[in-house]
PDB file of N, CA and C in Angstrom:
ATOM      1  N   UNK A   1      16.161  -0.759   4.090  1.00  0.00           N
ATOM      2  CA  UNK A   1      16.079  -1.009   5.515  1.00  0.00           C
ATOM      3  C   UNK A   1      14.960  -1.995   5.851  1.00  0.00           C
ATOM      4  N   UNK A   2      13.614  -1.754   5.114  1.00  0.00           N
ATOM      5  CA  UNK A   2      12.879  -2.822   5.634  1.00  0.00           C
ATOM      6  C   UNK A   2      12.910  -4.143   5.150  1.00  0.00           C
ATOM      7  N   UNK A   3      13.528  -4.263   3.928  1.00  0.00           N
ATOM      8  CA  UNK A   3      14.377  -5.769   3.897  1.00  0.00           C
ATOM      9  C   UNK A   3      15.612  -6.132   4.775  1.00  0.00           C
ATOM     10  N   UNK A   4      16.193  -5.315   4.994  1.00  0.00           N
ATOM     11  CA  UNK A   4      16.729  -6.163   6.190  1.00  0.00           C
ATOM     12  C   UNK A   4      16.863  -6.422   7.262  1.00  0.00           C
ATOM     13  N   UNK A   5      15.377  -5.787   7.501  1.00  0.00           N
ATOM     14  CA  UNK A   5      14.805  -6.066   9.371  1.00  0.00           C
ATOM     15  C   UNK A   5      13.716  -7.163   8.889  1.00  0.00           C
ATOM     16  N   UNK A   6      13.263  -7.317   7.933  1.00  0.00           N
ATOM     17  CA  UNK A   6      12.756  -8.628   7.562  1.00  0.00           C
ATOM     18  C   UNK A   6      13.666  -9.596   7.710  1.00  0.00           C
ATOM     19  N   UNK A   7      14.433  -9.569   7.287  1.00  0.00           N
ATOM     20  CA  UNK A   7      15.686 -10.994   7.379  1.00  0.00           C
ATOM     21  C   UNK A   7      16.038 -11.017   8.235  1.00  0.00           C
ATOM     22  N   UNK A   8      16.608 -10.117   9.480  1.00  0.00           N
ATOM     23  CA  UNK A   8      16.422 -10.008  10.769  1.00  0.00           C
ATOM     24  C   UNK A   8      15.177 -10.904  11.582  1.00  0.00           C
ATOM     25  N   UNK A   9      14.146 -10.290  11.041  1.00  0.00           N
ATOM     26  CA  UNK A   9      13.106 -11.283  12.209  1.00  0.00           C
ATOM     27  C   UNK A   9      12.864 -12.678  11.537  1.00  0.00           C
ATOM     28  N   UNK A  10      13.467 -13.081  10.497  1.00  0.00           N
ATOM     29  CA  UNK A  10      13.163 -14.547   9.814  1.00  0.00           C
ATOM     30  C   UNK A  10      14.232 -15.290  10.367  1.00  0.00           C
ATOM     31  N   UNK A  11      15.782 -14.579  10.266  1.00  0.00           N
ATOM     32  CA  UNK A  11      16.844 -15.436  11.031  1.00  0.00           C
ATOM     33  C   UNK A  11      16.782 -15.233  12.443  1.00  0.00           C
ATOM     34  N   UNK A  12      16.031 -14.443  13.750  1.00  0.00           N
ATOM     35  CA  UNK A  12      15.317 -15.174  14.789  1.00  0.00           C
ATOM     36  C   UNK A  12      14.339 -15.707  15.047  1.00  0.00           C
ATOM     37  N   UNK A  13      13.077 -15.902  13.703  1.00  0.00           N
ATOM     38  CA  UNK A  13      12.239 -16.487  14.773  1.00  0.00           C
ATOM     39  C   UNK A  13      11.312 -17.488  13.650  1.00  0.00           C
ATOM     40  N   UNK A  14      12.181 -17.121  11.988  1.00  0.00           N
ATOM     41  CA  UNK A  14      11.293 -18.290  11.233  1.00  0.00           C
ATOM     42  C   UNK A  14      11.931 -19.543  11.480  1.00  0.00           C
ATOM     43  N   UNK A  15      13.208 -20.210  11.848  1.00  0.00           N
ATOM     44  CA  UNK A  15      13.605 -21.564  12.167  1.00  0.00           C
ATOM     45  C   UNK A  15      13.925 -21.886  10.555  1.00  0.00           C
ATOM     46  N   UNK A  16      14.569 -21.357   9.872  1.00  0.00           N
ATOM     47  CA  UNK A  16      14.683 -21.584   8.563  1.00  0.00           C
ATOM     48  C   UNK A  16      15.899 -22.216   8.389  1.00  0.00           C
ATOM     49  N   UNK A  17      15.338 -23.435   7.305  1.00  0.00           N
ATOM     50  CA  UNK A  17      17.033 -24.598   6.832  1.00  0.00           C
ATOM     51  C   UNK A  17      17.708 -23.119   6.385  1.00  0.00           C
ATOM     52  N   UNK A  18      17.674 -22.584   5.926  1.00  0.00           N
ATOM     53  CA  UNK A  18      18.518 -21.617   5.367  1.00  0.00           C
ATOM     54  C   UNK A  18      19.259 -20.267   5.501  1.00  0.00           C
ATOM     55  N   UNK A  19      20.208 -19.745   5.451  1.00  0.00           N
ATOM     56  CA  UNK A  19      20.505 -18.547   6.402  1.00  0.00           C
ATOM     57  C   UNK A  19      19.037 -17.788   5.436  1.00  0.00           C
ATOM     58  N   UNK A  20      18.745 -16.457   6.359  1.00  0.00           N
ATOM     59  CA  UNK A  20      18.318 -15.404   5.886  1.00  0.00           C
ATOM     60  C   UNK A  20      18.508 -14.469   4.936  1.00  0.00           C
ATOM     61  N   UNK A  21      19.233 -14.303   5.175  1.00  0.00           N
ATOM     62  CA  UNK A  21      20.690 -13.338   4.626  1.00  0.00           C
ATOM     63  C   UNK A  21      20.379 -13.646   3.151  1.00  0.00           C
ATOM     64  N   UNK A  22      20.601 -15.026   2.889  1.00  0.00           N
ATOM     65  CA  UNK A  22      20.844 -15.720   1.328  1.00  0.00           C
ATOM     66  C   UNK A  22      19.514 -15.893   0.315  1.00  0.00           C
ATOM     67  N   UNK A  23      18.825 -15.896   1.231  1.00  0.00           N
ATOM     68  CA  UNK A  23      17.219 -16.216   0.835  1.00  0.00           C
ATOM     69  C   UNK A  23      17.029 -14.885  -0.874  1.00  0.00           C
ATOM     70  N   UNK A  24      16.885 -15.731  -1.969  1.00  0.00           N
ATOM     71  CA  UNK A  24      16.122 -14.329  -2.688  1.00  0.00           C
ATOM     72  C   UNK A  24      14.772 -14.091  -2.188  1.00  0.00           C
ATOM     73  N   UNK A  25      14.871 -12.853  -2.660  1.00  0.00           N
ATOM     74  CA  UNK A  25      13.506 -11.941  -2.512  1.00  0.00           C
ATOM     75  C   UNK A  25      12.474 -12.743  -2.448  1.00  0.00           C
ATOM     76  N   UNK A  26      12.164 -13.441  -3.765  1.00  0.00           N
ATOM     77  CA  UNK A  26      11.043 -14.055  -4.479  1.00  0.00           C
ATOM     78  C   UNK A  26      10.950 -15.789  -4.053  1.00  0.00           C
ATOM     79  N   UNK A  27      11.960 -16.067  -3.211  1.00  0.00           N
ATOM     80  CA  UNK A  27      11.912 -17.698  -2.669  1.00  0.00           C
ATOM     81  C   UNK A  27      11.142 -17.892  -1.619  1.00  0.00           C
ATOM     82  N   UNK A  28      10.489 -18.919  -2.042  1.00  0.00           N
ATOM     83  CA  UNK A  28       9.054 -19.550  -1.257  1.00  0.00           C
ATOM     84  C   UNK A  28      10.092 -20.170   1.113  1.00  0.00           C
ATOM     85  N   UNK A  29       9.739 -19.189   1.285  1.00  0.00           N
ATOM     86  CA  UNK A  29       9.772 -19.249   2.454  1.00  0.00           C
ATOM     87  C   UNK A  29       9.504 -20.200   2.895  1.00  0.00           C
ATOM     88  N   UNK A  30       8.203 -20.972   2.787  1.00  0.00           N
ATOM     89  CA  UNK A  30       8.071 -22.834   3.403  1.00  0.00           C
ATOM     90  C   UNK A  30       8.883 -23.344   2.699  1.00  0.00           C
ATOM     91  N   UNK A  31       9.277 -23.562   1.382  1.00  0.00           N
ATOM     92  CA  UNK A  31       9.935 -24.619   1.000  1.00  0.00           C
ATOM     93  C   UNK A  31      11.248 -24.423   1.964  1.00  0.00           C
ATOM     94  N   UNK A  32      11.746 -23.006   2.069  1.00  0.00           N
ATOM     95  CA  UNK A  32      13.180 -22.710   3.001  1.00  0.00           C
ATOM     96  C   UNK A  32      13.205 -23.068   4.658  1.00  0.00           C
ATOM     97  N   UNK A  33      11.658 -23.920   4.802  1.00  0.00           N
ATOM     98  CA  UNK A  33      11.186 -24.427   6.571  1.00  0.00           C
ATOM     99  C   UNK A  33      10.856 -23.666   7.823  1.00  0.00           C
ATOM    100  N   UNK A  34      10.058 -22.721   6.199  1.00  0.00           N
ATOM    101  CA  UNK A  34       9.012 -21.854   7.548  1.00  0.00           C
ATOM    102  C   UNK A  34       7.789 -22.600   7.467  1.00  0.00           C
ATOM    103  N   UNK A  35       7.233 -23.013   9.120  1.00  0.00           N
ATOM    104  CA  UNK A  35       6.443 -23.912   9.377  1.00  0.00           C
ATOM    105  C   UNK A  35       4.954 -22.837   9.782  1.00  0.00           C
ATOM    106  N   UNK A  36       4.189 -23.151   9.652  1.00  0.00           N
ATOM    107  CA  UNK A  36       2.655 -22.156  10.548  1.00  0.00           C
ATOM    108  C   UNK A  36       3.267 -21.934  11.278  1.00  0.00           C
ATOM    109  N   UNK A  37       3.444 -22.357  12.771  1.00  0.00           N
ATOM    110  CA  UNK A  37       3.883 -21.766  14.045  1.00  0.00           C
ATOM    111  C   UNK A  37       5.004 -20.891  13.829  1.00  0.00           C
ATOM    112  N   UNK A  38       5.771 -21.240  13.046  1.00  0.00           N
ATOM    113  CA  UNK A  38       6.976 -20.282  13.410  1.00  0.00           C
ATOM    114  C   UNK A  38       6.480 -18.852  12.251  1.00  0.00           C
ATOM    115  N   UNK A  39       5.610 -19.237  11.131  1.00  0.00           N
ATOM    116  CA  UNK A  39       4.946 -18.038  10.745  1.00  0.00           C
ATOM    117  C   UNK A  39       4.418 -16.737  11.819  1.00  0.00           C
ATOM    118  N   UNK A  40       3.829 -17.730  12.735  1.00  0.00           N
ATOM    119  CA  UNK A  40       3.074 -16.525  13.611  1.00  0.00           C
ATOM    120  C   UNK A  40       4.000 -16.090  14.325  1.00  0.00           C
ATOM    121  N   UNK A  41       4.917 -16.567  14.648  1.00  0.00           N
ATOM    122  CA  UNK A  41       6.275 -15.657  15.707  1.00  0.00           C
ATOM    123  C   UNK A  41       6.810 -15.096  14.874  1.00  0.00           C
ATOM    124  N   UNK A  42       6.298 -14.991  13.367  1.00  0.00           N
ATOM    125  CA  UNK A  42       7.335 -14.105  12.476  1.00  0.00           C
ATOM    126  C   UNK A  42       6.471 -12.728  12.736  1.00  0.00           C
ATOM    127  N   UNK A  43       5.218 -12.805  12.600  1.00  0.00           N
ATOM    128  CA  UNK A  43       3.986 -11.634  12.046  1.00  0.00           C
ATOM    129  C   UNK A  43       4.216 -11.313  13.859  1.00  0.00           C
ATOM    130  N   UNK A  44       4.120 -11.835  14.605  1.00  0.00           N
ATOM    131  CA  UNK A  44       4.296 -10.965  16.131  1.00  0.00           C
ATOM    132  C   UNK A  44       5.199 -10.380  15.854  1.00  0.00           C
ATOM    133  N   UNK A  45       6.632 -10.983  15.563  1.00  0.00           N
ATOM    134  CA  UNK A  45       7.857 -10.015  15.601  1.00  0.00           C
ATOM    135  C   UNK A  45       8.018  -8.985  14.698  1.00  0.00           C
ATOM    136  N   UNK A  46       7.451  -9.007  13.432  1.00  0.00           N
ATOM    137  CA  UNK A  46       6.841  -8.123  12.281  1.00  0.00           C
ATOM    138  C   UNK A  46       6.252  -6.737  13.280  1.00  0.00           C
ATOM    139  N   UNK A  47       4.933  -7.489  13.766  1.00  0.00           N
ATOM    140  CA  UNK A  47       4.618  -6.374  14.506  1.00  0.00           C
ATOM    141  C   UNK A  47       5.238  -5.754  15.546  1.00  0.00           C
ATOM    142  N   UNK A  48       5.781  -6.041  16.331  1.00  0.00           N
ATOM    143  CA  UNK A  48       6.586  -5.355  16.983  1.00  0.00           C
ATOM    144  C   UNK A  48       7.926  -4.565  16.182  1.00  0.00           C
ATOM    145  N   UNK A  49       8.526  -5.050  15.908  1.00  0.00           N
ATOM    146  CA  UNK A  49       9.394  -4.295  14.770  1.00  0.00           C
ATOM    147  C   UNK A  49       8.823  -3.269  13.791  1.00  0.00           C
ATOM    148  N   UNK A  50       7.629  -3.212  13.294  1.00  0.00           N
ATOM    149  CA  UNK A  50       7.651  -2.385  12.454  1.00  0.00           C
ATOM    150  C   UNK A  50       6.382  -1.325  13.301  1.00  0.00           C
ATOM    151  N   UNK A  51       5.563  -1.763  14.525  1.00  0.00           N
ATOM    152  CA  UNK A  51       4.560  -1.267  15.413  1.00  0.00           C
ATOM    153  C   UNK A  51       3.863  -1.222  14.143  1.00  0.00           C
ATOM    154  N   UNK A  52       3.176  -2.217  14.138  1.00  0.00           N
ATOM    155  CA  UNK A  52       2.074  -2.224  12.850  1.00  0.00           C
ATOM    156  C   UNK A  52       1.517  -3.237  13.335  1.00  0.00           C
ATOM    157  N   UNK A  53      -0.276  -3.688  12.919  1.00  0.00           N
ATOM    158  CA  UNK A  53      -1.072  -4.920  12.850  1.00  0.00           C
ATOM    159  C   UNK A  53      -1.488  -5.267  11.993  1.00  0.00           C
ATOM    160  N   UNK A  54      -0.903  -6.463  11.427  1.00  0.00           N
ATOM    161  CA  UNK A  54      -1.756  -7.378  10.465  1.00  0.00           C
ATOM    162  C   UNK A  54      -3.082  -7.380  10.276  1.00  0.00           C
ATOM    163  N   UNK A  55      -4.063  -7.260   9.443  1.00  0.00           N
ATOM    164  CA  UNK A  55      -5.360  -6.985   9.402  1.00  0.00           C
ATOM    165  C   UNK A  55      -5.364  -8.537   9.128  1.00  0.00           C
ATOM    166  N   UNK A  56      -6.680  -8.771   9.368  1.00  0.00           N
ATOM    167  CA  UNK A  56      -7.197 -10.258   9.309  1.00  0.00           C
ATOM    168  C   UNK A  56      -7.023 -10.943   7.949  1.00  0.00           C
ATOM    169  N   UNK A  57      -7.570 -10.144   7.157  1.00  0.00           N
ATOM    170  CA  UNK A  57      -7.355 -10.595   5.166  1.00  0.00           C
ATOM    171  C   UNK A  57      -5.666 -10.726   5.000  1.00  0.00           C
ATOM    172  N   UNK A  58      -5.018 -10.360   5.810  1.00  0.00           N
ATOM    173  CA  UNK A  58      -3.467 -10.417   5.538  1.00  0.00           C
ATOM    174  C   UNK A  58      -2.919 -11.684   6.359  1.00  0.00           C
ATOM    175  N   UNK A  59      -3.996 -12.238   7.075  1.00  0.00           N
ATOM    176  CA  UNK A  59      -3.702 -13.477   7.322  1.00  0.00           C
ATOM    177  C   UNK A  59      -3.514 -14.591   7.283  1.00  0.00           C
ATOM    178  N   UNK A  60      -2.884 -14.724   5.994  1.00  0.00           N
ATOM    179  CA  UNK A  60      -2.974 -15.921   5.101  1.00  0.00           C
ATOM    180  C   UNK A  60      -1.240 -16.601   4.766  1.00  0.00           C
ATOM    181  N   UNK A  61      -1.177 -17.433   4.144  1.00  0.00           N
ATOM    182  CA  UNK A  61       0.062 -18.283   4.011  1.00  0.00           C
ATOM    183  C   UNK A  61       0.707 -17.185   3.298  1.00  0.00           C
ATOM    184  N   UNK A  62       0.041 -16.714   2.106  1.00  0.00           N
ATOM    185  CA  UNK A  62       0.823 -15.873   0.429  1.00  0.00           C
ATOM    186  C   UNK A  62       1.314 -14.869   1.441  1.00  0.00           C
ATOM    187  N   UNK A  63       0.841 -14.434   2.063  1.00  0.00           N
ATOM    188  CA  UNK A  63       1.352 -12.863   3.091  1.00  0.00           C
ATOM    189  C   UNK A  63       2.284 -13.345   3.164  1.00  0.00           C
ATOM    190  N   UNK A  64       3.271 -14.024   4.004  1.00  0.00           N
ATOM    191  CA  UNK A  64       4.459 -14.813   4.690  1.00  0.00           C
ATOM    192  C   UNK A  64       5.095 -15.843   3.948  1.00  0.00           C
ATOM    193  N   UNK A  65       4.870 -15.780   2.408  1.00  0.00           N
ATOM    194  CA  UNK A  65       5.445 -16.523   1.470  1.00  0.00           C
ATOM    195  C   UNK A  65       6.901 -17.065   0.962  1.00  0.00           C
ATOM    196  N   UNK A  66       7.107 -14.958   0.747  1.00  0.00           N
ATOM    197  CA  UNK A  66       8.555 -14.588   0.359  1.00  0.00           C
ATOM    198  C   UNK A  66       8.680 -13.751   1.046  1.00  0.00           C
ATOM    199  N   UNK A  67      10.011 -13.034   0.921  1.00  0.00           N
ATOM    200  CA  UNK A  67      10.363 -11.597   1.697  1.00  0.00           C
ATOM    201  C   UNK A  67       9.658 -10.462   0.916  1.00  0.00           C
ATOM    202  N   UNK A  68       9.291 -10.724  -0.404  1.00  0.00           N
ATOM    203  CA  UNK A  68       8.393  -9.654  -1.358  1.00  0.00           C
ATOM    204  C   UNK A  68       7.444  -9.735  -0.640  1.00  0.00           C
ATOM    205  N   UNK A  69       6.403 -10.482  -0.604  1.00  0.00           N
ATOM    206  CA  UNK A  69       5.308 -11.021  -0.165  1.00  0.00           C
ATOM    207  C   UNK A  69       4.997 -10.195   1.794  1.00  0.00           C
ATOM    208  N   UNK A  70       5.929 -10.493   2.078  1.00  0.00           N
ATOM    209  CA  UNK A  70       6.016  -9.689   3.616  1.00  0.00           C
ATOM    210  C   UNK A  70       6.220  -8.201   3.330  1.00  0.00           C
ATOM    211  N   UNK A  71       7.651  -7.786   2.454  1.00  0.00           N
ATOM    212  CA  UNK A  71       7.758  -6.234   2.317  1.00  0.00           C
ATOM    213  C   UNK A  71       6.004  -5.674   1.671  1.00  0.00           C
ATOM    214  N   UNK A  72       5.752  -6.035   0.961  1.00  0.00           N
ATOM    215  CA  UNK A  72       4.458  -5.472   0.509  1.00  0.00           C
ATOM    216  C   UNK A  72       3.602  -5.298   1.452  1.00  0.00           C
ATOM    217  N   UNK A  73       3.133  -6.550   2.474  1.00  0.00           N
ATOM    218  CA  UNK A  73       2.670  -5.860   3.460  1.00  0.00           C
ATOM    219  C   UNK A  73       2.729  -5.443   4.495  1.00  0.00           C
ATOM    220  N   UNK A  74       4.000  -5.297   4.818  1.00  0.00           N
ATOM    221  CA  UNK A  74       4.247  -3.927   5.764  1.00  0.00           C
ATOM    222  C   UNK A  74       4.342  -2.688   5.129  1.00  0.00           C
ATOM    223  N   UNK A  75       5.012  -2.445   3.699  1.00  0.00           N
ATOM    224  CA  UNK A  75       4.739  -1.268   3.469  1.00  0.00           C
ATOM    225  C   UNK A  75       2.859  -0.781   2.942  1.00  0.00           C
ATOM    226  N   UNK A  76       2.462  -1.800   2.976  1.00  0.00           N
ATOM    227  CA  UNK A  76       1.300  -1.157   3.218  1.00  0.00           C
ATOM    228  C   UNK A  76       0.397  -1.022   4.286  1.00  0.00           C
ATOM    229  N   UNK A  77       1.047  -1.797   5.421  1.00  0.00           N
ATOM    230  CA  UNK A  77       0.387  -1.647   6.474  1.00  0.00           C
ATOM    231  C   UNK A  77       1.138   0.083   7.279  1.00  0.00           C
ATOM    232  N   UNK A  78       2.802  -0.032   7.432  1.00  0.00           N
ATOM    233  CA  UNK A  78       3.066   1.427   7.020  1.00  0.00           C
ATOM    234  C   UNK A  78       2.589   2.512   6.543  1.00  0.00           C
ATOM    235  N   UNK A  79       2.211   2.137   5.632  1.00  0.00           N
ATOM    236  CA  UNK A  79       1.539   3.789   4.608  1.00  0.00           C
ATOM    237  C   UNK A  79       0.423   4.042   5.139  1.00  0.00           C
ATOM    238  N   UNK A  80      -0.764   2.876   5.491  1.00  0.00           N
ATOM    239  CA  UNK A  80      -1.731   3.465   6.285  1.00  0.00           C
ATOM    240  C   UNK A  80      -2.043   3.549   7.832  1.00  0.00           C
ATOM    241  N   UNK A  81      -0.874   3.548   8.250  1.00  0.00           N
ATOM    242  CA  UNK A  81      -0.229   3.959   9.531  1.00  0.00           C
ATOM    243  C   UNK A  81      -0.365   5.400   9.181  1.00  0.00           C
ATOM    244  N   UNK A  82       0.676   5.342   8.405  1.00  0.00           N
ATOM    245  CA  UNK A  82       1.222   7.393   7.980  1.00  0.00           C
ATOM    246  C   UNK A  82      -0.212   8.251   8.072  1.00  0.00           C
ATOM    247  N   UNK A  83      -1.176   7.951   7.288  1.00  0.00           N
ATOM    248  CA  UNK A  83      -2.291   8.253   6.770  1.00  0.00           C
ATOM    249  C   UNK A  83      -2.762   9.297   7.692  1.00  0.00           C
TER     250      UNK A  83
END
């Protein structure tokens, strides 16, 4: 499920040459024409979708890389939600 509410908020709001859907796991998200700006409308919609906040150290390009790269940190921003 949380891969595919990730691909969900990448096919509205990363602007990607590529469907979502098709993207592997492990494919570099900029090369697929996720730009900075449309990064940050990804991590807003992240947050709202998953009611979680990005901590500042998670604010970096590698965070928003791949869809691995994103699932990892929401499920760890998740888990210490749960906490």
């Amino acid at each position: 499920m949380t891969e595919n509410l990730i691909r969900d908020v990448l096919a509205q709001h990363g602007k990607l040459s590529a469907d979502a859907a098709s993207i592997a796991e492990t494919a570099d998200l900029y090369a697929a024409g996720l730009t900075s700006h449309a990064s940050v409308n990804v991590m807003l919609a992240l947050e709202d979708a998953f009611d979680v906040e990005f901590s500042e150290r998670m604010l970096r390009k590698s965070t928003f890389s791949s869809i691995a790269s994103i699932r990892e940190a929401i499920d760890e921003l998740c888990a210490a939600v749960s906490e």
